[in-house]
Structure formats: C-alpha cells, structure tokens
N, C-alpha and C. Protein backbone atom coordinates (compact mmCIF):
# COMPACT_ATOMS: atom_id res chain seq x y z
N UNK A 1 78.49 76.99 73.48
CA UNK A 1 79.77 77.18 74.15
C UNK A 1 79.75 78.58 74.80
N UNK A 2 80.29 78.49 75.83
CA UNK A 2 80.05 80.23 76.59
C UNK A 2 81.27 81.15 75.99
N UNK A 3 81.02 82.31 76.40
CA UNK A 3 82.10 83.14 75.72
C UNK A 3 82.92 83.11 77.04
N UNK A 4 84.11 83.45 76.43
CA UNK A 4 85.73 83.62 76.90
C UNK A 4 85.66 84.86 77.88
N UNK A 5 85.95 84.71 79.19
CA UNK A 5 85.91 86.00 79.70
C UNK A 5 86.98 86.93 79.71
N UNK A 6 87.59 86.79 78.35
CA UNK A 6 88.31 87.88 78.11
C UNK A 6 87.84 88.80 77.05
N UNK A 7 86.95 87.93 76.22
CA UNK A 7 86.37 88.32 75.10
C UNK A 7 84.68 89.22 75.86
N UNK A 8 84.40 88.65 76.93
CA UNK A 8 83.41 89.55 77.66
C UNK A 8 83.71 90.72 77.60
N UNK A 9 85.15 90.97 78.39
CA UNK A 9 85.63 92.27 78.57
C UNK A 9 85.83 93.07 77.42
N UNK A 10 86.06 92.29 76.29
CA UNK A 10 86.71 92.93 74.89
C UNK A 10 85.07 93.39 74.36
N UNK A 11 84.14 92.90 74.50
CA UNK A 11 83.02 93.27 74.54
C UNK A 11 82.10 94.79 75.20
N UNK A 12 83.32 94.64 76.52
CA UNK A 12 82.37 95.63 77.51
C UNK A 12 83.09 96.84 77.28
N UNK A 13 84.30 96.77 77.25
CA UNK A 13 84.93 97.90 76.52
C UNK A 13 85.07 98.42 75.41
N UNK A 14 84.31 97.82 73.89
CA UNK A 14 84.61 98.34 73.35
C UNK A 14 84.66 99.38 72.96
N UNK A 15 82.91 100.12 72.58
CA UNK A 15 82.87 101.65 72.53
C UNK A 15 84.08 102.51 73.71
N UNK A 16 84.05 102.05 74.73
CA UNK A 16 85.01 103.11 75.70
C UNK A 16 86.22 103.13 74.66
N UNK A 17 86.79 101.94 74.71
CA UNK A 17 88.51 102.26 73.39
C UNK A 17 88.42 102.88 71.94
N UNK A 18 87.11 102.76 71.64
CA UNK A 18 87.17 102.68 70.45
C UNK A 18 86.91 104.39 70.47
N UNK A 19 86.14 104.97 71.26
CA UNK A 19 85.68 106.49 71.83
C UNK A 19 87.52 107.44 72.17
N UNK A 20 87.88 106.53 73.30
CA UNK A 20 89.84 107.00 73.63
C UNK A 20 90.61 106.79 71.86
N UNK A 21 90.31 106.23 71.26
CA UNK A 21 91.51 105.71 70.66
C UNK A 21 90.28 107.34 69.41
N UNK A 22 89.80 106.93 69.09
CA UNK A 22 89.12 108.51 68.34
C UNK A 22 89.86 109.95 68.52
N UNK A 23 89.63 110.01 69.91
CA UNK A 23 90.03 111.36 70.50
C UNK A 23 91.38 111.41 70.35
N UNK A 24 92.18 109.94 70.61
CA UNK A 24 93.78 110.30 70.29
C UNK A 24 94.22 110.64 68.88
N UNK A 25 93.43 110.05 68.23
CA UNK A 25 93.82 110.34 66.66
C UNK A 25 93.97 111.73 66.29
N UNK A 26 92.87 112.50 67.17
CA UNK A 26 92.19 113.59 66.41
C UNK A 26 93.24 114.53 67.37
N UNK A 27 94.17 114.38 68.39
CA UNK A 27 95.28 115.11 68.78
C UNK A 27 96.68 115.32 67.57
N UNK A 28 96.37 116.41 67.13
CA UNK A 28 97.79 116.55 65.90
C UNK A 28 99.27 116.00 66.57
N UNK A 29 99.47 115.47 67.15
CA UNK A 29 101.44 115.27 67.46
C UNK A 29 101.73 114.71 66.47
N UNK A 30 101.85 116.14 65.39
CA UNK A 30 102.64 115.93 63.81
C UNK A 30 104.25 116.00 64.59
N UNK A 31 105.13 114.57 64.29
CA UNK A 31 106.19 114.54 64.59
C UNK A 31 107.02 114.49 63.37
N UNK A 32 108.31 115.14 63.05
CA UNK A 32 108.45 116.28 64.01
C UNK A 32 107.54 117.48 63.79
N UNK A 33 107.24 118.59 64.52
CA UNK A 33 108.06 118.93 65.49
C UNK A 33 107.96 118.16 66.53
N UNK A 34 106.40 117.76 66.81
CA UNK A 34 106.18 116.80 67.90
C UNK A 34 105.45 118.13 68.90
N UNK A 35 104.01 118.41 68.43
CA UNK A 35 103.70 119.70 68.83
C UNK A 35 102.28 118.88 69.32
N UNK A 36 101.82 119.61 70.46
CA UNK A 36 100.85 118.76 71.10
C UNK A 36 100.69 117.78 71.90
N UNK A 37 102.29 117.33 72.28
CA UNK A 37 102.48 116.14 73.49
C UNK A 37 101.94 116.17 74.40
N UNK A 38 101.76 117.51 75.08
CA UNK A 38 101.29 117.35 76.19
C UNK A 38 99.99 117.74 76.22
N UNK A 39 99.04 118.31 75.37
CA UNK A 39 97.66 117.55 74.75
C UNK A 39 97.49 115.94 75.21
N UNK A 40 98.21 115.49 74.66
CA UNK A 40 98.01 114.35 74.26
C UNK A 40 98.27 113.52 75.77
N UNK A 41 99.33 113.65 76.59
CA UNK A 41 99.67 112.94 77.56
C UNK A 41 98.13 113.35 78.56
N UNK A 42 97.96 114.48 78.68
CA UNK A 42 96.78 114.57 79.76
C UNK A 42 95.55 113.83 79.24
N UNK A 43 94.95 113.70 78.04
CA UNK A 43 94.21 112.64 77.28
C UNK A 43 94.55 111.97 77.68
N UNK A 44 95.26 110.29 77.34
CA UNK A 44 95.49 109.52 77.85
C UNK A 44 95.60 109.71 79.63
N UNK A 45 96.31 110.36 80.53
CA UNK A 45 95.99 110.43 81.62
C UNK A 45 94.85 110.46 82.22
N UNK A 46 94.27 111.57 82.00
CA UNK A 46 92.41 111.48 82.34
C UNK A 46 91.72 109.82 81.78
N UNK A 47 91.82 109.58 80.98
CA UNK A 47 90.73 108.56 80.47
C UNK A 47 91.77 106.99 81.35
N UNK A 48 92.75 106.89 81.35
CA UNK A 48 93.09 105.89 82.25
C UNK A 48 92.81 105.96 83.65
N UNK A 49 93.06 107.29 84.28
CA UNK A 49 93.22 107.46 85.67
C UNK A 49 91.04 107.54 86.08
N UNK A 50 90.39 107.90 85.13
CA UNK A 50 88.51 107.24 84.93
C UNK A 50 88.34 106.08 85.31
N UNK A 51 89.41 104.81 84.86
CA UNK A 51 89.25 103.81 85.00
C UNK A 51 89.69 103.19 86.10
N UNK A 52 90.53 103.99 87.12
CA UNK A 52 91.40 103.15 88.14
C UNK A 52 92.35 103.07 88.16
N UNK A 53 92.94 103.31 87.10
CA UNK A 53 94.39 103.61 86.64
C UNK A 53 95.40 104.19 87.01
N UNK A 54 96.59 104.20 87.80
CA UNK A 54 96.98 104.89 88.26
C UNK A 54 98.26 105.72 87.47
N UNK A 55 98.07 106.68 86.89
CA UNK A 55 98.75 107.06 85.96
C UNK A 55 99.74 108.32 86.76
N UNK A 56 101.24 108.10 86.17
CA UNK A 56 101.88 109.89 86.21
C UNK A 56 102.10 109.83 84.86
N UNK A 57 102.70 111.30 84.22
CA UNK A 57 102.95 112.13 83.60
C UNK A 57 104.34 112.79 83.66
N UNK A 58 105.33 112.12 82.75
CA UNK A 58 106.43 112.97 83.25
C UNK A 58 107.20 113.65 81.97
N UNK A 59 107.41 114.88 82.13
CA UNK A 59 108.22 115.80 81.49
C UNK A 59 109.55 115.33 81.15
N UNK A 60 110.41 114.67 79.63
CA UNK A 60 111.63 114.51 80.21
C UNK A 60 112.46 115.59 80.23
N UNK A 61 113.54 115.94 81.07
CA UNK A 61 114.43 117.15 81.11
C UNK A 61 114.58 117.48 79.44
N UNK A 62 114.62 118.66 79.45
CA UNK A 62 114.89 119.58 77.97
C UNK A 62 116.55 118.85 78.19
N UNK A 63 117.58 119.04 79.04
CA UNK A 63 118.89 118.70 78.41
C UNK A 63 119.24 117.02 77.92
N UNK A 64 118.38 115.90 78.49
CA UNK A 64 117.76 114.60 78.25
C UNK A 64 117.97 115.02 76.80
N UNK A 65 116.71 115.42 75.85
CA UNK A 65 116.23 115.53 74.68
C UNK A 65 117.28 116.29 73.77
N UNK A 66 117.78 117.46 74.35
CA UNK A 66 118.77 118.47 73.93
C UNK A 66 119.92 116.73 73.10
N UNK A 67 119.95 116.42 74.20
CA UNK A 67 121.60 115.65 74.15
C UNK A 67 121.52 114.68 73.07
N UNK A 68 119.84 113.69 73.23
CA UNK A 68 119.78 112.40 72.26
C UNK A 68 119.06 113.00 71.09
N UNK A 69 117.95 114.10 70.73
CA UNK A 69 117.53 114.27 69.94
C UNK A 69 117.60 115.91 69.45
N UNK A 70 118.75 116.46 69.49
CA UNK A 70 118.35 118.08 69.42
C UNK A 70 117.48 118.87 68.92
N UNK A 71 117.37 118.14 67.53
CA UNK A 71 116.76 119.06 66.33
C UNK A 71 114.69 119.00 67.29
N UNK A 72 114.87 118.00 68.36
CA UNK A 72 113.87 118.29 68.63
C UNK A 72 113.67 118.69 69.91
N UNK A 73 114.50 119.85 70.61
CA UNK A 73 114.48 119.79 71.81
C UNK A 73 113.74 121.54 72.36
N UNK A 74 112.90 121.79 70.86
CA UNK A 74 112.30 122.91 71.20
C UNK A 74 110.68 122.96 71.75
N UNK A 75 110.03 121.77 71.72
CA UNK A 75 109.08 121.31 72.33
C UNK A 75 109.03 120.31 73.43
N UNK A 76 108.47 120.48 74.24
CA UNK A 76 108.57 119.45 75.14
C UNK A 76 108.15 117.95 75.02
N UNK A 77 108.94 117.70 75.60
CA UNK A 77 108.33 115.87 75.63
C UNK A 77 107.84 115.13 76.91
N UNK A 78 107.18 113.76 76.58
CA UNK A 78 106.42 113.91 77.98
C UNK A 78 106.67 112.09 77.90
N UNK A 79 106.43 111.37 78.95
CA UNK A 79 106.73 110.12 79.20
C UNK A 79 105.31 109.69 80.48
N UNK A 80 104.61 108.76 79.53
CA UNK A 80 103.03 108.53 80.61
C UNK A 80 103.67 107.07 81.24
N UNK A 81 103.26 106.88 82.37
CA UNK A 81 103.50 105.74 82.96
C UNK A 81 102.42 105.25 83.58
C-alpha cells in the first residue's frame, strides 16, 4: 500500500519540527512574568518566514495589556501571525 501523502510530508519534516519545537522549549517565557516573548516571537518568525511563510510580529499596546492583564503589563507582549 503506498504511503499517504500527508504522512510523506510528516516524514520530510520531521527533524525540521522536531529541531523548531527544541529551540522553543529551550526559550525561558517563565509566565508570569512572561520574560522572553520577544525571544521567542522572532524564533518562531525566522524559522516560519525559512519556509515561505509569511509571518508579522506584533507588539500588543502596553495600555491593551495594562487594562486586561495588569499585574502583567511590565513586560511586553507580542502576537505572531
């Protein structure tokens, strides 16, 4: 029986995810405080936008965060799309 060509792909990628998903681990965003987000957002950015990906990166406003989450509105937060 031939393989599934989704399972090809799950094949061809694996080391690549399994390599991204390593490196994300090893980013501390101990939440709270939630220190290292934006570590972490340019990681994921670079290794998607490698692939074709067309990625932004967005900062949400400090008064956004201030308003719904205060106690955490001394680090920044970031929103990948």
């Amino acid at each position: 029986m031939p393989a599934l060509p989704h399972l090809e792909l799950v094949d061809r990628l694996r080391d690549w995810a399994t390599s991204l998903l390593s490196d994300m681990i090893r980013v501390p965003t101990v939440n709270p405080p939630g220190r290292d987000y934006g570590r972490f957002a340019e990681l994921v950015e670079k290794a998607l936008s490698e692939h074709g990906i067309e990625v932004r990166v967005y900062e949400v406003p400090r008064s956004v965060v201030e308003r719904y989450y205060p106690e955490h509105a001394d680090r920044p937060r970031y929103i990948v799309v």
